[in-house]
Protein backbone atom coordinates (compact mmCIF):
# COMPACT_ATOMS: atom_id res chain seq x y z
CA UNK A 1 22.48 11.19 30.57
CA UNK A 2 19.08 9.34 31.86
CA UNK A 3 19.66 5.80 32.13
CA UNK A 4 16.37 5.02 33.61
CA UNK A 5 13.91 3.30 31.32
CA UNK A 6 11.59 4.96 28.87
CA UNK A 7 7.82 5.04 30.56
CA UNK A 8 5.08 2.60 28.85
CA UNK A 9 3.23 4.89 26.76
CA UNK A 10 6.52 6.38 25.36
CA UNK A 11 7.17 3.06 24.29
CA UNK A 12 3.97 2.31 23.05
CA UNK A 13 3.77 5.55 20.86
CA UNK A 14 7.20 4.88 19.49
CA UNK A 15 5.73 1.36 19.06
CA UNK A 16 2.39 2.86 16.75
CA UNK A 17 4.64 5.19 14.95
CA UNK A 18 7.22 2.37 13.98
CA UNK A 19 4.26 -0.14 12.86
CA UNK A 20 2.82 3.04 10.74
CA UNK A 21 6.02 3.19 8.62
CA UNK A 22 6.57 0.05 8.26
CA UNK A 23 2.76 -0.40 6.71
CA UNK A 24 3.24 2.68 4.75
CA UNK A 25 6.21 0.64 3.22
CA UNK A 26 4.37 -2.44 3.22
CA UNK A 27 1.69 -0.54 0.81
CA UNK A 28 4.87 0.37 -1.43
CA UNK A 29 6.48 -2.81 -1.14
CA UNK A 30 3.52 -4.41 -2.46
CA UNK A 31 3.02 -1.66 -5.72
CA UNK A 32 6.17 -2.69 -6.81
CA UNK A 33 5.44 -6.34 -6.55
CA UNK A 34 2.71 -5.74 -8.55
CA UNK A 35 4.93 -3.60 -11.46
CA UNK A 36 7.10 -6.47 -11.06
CA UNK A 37 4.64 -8.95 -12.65
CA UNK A 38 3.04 -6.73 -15.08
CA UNK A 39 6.40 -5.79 -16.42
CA UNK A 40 7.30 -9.54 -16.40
CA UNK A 41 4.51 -10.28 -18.04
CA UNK A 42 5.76 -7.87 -20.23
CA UNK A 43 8.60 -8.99 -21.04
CA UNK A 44 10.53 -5.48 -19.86
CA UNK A 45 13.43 -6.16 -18.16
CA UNK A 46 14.56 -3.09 -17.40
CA UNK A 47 11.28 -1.82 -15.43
CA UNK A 48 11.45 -5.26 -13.77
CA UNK A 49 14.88 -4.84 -12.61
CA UNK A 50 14.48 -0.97 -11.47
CA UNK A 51 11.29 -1.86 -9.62
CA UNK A 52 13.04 -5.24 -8.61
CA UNK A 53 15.69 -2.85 -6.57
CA UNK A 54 13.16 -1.06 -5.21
CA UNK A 55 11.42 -3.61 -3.49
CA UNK A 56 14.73 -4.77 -2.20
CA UNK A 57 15.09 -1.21 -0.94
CA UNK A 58 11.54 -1.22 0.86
CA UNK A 59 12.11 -4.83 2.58
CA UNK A 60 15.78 -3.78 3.75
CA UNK A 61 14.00 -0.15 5.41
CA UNK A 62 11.27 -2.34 7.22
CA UNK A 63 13.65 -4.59 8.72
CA UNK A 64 15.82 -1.51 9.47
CA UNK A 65 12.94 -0.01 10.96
CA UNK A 66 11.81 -2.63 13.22
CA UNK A 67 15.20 -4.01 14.54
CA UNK A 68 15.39 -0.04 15.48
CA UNK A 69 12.84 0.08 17.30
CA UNK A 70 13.47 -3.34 19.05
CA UNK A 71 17.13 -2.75 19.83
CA UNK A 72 16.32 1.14 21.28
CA UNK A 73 18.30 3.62 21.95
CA UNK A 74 22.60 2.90 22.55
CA UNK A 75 21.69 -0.84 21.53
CA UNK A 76 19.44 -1.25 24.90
CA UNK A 77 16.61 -4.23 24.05
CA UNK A 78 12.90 -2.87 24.32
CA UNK A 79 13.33 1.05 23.71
């Protein structure tokens, strides 16, 4: 067991890795906004609601994600 604090650049590659998925989310996240309003636009419901949950899904990863990252490892602040 090594309590002794993760070194900078560990942190700051865990740091670029964690702002990669989130954008790679982000890019889904957004795709599904768009479906959203073209199937609103629509009218369809049901693609609206399925891509609806999706989003939901992407925003609730990214948050995940992040508040990961920022609460480290055994719930330690900052990695």
């Amino acid at each position: 067991m090594n309590d002794a604090p993760p070194s900078p650049e560990l942190v700051l590659m865990l740091r670029d890795q964690v702002f990669e998925e989130v954008e790679r989310v982000a890019d889904e996240a957004a795709s599904y906004a768009r479906s959203i309003g073209e199937a609103a636009f629509r009218g369809d419901e049901a693609t609206m609601i399925m891509h609806l949950k999706q989003l939901r899904l992407c925003c609730i990863g990214m948050i995940k994600t992040y508040k990961d990252f920022l609460e480290g490892p055994n719930g330690r602040p900052g990695v």
